[in-house]
C-alpha atoms as a PDB file:
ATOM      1  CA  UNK A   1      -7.163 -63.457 -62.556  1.00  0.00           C
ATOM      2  CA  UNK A   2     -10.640 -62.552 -62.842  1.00  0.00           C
ATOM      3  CA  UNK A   3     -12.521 -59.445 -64.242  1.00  0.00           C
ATOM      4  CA  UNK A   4     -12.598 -56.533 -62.157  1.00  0.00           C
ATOM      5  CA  UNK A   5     -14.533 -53.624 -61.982  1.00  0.00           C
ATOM      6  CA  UNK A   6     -12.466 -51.976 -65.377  1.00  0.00           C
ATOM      7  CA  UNK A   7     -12.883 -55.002 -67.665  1.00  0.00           C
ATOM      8  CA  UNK A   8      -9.856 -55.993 -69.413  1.00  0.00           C
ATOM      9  CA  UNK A   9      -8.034 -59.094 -69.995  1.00  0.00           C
ATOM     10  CA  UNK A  10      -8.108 -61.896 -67.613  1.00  0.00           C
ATOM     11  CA  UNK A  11      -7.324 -65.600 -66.881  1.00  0.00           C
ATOM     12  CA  UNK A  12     -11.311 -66.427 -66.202  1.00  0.00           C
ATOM     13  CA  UNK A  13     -11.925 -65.591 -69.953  1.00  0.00           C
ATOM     14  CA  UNK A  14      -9.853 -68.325 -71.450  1.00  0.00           C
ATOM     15  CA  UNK A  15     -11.348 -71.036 -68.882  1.00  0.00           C
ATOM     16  CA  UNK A  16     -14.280 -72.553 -70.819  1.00  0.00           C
ATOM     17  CA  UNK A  17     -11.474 -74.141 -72.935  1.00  0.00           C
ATOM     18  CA  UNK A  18     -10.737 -76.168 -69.768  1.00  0.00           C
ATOM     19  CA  UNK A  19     -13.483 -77.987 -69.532  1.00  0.00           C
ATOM     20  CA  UNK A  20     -12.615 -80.630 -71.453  1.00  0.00           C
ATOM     21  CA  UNK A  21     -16.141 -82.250 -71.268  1.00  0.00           C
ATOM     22  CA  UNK A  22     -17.691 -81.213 -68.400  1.00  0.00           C
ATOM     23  CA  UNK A  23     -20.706 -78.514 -68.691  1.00  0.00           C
ATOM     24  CA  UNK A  24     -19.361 -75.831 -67.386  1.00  0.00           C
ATOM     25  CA  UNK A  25     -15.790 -74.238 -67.062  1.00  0.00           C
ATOM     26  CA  UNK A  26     -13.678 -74.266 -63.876  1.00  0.00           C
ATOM     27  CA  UNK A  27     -13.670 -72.048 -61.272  1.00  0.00           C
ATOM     28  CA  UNK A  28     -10.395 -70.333 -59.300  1.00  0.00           C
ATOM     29  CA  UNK A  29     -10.132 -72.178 -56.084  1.00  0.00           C
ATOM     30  CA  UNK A  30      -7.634 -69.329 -54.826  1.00  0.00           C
ATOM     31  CA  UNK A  31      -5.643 -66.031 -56.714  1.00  0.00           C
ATOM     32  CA  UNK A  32      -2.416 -65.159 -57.367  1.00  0.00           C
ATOM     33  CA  UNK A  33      -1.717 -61.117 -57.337  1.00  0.00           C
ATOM     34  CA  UNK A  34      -2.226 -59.863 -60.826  1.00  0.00           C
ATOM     35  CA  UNK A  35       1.892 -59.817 -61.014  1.00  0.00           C
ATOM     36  CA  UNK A  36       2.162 -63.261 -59.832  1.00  0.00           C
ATOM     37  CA  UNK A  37       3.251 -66.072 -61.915  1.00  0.00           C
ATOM     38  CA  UNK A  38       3.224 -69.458 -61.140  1.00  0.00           C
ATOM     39  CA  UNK A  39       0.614 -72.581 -59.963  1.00  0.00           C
ATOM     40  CA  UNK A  40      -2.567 -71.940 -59.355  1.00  0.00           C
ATOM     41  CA  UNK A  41      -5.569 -74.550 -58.602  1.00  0.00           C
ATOM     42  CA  UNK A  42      -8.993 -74.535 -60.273  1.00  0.00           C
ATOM     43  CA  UNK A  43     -12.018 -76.497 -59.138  1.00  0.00           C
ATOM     44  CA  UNK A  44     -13.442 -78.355 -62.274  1.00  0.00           C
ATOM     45  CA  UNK A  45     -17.283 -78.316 -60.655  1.00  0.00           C
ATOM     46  CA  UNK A  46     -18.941 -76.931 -57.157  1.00  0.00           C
ATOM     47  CA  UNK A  47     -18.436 -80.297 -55.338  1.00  0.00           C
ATOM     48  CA  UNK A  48     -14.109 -80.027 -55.861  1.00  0.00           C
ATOM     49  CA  UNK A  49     -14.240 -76.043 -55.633  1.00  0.00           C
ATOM     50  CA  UNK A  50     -15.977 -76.588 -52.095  1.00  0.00           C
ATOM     51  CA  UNK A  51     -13.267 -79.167 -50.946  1.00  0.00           C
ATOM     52  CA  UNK A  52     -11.004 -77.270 -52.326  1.00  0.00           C
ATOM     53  CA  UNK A  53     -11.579 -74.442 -50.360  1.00  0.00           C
ATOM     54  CA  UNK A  54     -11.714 -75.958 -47.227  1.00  0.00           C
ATOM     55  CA  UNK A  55      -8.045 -77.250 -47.568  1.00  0.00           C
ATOM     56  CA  UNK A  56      -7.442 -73.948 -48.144  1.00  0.00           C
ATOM     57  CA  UNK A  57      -9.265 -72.529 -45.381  1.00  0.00           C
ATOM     58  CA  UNK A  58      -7.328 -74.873 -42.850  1.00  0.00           C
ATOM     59  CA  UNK A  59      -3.648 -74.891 -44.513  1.00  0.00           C
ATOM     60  CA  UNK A  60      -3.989 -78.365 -45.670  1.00  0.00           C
ATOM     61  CA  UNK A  61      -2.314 -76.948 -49.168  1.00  0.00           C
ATOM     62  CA  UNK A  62       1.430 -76.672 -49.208  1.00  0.00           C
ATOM     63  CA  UNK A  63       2.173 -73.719 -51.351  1.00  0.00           C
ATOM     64  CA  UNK A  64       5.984 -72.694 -51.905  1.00  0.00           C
ATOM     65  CA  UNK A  65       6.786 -68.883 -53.535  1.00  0.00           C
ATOM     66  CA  UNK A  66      10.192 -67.734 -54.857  1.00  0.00           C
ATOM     67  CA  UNK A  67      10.881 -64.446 -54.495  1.00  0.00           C
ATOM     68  CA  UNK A  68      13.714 -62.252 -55.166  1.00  0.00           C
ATOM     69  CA  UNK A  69      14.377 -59.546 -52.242  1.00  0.00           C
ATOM     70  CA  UNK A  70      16.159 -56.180 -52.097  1.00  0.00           C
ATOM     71  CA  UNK A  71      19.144 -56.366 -49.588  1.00  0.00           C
ATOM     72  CA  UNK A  72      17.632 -59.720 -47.631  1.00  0.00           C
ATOM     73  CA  UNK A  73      17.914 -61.281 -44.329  1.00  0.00           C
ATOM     74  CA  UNK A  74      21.354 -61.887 -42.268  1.00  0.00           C
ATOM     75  CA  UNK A  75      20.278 -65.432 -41.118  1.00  0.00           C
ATOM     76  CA  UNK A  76      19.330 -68.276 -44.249  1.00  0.00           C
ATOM     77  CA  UNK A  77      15.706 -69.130 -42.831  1.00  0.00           C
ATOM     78  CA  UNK A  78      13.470 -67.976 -40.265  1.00  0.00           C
ATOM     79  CA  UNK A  79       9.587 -67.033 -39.747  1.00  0.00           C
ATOM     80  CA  UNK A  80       7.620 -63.970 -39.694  1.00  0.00           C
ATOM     81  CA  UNK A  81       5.018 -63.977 -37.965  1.00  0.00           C
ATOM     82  CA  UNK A  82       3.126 -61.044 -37.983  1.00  0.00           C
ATOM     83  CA  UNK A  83      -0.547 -59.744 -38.353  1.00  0.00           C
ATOM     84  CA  UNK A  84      -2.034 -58.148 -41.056  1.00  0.00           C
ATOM     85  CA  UNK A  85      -4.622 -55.463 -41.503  1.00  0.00           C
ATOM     86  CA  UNK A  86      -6.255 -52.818 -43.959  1.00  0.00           C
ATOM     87  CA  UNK A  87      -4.172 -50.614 -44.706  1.00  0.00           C
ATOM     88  CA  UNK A  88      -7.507 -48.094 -45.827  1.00  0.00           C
ATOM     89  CA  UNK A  89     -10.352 -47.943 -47.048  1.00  0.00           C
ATOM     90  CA  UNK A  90      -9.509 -46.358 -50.133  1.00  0.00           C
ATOM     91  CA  UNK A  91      -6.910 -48.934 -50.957  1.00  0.00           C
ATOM     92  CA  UNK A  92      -9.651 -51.808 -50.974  1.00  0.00           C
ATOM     93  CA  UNK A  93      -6.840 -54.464 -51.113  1.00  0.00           C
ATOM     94  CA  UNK A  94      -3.852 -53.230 -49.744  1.00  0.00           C
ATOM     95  CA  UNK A  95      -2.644 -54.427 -46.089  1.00  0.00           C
ATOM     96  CA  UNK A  96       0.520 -53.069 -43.711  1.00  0.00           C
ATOM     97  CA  UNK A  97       1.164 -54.989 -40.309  1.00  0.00           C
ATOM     98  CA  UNK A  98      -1.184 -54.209 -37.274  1.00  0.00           C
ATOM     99  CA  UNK A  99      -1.373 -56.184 -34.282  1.00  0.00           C
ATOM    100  CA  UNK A 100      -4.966 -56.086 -33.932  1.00  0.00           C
ATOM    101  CA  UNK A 101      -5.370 -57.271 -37.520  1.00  0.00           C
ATOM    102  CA  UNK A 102      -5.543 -61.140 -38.928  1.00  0.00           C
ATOM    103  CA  UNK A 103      -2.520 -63.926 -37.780  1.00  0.00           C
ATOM    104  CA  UNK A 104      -0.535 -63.624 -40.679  1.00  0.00           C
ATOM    105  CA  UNK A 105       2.760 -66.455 -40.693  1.00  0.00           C
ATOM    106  CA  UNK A 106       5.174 -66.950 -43.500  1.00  0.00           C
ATOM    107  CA  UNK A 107       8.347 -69.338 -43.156  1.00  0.00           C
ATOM    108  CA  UNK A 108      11.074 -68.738 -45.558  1.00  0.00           C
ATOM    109  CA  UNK A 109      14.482 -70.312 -46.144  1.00  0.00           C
ATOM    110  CA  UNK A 110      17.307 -68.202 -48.566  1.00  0.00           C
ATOM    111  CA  UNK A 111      18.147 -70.353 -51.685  1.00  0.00           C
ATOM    112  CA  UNK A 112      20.933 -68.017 -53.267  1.00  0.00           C
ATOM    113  CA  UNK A 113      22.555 -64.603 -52.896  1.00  0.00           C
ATOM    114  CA  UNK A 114      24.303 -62.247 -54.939  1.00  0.00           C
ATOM    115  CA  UNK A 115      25.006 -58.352 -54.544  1.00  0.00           C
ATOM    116  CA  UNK A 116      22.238 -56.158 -53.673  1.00  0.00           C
ATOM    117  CA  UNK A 117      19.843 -59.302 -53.885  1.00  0.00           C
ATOM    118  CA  UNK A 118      18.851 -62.386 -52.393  1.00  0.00           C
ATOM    119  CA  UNK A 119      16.597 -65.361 -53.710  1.00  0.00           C
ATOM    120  CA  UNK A 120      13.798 -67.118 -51.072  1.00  0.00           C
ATOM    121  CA  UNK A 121      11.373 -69.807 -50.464  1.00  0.00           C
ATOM    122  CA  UNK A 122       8.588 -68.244 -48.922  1.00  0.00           C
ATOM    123  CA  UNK A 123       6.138 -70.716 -47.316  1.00  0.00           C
ATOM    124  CA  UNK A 124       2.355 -68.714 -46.278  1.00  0.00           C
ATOM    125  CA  UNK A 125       1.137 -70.327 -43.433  1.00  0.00           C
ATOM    126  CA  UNK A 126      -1.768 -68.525 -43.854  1.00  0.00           C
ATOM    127  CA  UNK A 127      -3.105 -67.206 -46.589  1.00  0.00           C
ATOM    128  CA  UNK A 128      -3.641 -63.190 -46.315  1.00  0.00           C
ATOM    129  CA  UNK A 129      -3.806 -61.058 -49.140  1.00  0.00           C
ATOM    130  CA  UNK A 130      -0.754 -59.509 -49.831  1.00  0.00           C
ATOM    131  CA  UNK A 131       0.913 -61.005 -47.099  1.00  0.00           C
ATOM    132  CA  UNK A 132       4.400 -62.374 -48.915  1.00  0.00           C
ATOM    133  CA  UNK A 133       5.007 -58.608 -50.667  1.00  0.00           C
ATOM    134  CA  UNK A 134       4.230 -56.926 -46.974  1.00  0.00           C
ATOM    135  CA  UNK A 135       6.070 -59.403 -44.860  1.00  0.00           C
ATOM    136  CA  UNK A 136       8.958 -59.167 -47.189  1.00  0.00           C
ATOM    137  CA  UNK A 137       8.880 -55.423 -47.365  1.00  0.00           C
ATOM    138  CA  UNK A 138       8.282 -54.876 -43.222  1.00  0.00           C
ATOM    139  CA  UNK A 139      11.048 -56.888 -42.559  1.00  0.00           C
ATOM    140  CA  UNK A 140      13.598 -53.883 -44.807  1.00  0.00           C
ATOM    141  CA  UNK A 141      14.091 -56.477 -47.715  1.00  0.00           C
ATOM    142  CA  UNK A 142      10.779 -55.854 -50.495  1.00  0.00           C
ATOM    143  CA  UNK A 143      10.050 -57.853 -53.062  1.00  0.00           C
ATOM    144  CA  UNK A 144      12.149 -56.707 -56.402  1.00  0.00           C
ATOM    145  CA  UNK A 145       9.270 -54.867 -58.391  1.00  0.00           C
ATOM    146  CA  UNK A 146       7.106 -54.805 -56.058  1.00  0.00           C
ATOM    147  CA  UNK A 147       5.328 -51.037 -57.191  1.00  0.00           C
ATOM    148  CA  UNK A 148       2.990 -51.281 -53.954  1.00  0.00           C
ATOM    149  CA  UNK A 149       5.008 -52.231 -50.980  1.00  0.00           C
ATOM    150  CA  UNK A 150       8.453 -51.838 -52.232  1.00  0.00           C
ATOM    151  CA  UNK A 151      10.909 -49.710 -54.704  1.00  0.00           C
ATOM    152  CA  UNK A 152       9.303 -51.043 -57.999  1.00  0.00           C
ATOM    153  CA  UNK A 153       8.339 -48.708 -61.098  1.00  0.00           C
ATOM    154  CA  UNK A 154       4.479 -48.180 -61.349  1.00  0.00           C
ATOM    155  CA  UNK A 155       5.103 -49.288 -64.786  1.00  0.00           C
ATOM    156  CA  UNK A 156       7.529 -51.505 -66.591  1.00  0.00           C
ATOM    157  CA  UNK A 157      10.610 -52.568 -65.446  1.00  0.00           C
ATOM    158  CA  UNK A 158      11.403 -54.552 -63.446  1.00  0.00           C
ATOM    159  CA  UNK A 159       7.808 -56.651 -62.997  1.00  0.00           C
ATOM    160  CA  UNK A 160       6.936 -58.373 -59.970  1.00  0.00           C
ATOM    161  CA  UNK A 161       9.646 -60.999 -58.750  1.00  0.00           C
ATOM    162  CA  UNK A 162       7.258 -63.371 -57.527  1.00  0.00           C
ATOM    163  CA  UNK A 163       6.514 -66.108 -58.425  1.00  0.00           C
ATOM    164  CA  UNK A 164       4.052 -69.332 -57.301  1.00  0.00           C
ATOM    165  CA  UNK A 165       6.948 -72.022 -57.433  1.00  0.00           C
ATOM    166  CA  UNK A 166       5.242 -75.014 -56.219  1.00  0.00           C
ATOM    167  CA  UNK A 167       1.961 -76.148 -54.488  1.00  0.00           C
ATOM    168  CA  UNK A 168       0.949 -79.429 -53.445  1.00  0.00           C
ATOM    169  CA  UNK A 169      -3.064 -80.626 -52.851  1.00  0.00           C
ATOM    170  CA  UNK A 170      -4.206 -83.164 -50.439  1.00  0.00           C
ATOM    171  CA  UNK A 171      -6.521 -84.902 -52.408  1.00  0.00           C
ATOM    172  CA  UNK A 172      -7.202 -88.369 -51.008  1.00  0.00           C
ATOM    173  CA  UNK A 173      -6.160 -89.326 -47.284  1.00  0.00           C
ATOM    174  CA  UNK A 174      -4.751 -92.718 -48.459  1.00  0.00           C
ATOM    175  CA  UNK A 175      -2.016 -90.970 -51.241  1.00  0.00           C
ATOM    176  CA  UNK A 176       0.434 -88.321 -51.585  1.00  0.00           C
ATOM    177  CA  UNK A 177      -0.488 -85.026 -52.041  1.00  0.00           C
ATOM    178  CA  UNK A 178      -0.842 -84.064 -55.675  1.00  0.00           C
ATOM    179  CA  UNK A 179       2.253 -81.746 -56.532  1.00  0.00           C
ATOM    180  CA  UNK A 180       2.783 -79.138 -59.660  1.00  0.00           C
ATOM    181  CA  UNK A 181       5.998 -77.180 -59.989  1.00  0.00           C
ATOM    182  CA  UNK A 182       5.855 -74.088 -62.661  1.00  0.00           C
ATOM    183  CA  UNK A 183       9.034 -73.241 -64.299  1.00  0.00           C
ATOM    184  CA  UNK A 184      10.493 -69.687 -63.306  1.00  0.00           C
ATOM    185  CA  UNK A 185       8.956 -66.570 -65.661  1.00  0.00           C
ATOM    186  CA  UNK A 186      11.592 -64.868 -68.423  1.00  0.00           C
ATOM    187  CA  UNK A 187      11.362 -61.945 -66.387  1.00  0.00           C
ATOM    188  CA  UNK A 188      13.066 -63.575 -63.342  1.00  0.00           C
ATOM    189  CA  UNK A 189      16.104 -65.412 -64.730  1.00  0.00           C
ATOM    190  CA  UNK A 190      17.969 -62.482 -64.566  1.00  0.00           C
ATOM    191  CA  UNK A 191      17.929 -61.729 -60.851  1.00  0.00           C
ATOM    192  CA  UNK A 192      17.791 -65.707 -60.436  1.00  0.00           C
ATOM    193  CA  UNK A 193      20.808 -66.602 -62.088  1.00  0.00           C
ATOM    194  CA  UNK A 194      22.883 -64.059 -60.597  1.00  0.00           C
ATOM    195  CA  UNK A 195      21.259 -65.232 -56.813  1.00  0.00           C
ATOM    196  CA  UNK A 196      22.824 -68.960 -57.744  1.00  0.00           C
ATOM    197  CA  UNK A 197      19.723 -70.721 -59.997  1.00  0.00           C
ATOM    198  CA  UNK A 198      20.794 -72.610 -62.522  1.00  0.00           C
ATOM    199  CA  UNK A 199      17.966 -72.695 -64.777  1.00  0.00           C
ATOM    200  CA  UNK A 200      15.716 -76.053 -63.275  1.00  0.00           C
END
């Protein structure tokens, strides 16, 4: 999303072709996991990136994830609702469930199933880091890929099946919220297909 620490390629650098007139570039308004495709809102200047991060502050932004789960759940929706903390201090980023950590909620309905694998909606109530890979992977069914909190490789296949499917933005009180959708990534139609999707 942004540059780190390491340098390398990121999203940021390509912004200042965004700004299609305004003096300076956009800013993120939120970030996806490095592996995570899919929407994601930018603020074009301070005054939107400040309102924009108040909607996200209070869950006024609906944001809808697919994923694609090892094994999955017996019933086809529920909630999780379960708090999140540091894992360690070494691991910076990285979070496991612990009651005395941050209210961490995600609803989720199943969309498709096949053998080994089923396809979700994940809704985050709240907006922890990490919190759709851990939830997923607490509850016995991780996230296909997922090299941190599930069985993934720590390099190459299969990638991160996540993705940001939907998100919608309350901009004005007087009209509907502002939606985007982002087409599934290549490296999900696989495990997609076989789960039910039929390629919209």
């Amino acid at each position: 999303m942004h540059r780190g620490p390491k340098g390398g390629p990121n999203l940021e650098a390509s912004f200042d072709a965004l700004r299609f007139g305004l003096p300076r570039p956009p800013v993120l308004a939120h970030r996806l996991d490095k592996d995570t495709s899919g929407c994601l809102v930018l603020g074009r200047h301070r005054k939107a990136t400040a309102s924009l991060g108040l909607l996200f502050k209070h869950g006024k932004i609906s944001k809808t994830y697919w994923a694609v789960v090892e094994g999955g759940p017996v019933e086809n929706e529920g909630v999780i609702d379960m708090p999140l903390g540091r894992l360690n201090e070494e691991r910076g980023w990285w979070q496991k469930p612990d009651l005395e950590g941050q209210k961490a909620v995600t609803n989720w309905t199943v969309m498709g199933r096949a053998d080994g694998l089923t396809w979700l909606a994940m809704e985050p109530v709240t907006g922890r880091t990490h919190q759709l890979r851990v939830h997923a992977s607490a509850m016995g069914w991780p996230i296909v890929g997922d090299n941190i909190y599930g069985n993934g490789p720590r390099f190459g296949e299969p990638r991160l099946h996540l993705h940001s499917r939907a998100i919608g933005v309350p901009i004005s009180r007087n009209k509907e919220p502002v939606r985007a959708v982002a087409p599934a990534p290549g490296h999900m139609h696989e495990r997609l297909t076989a789960c039910g999707w039929k390629g919209e």
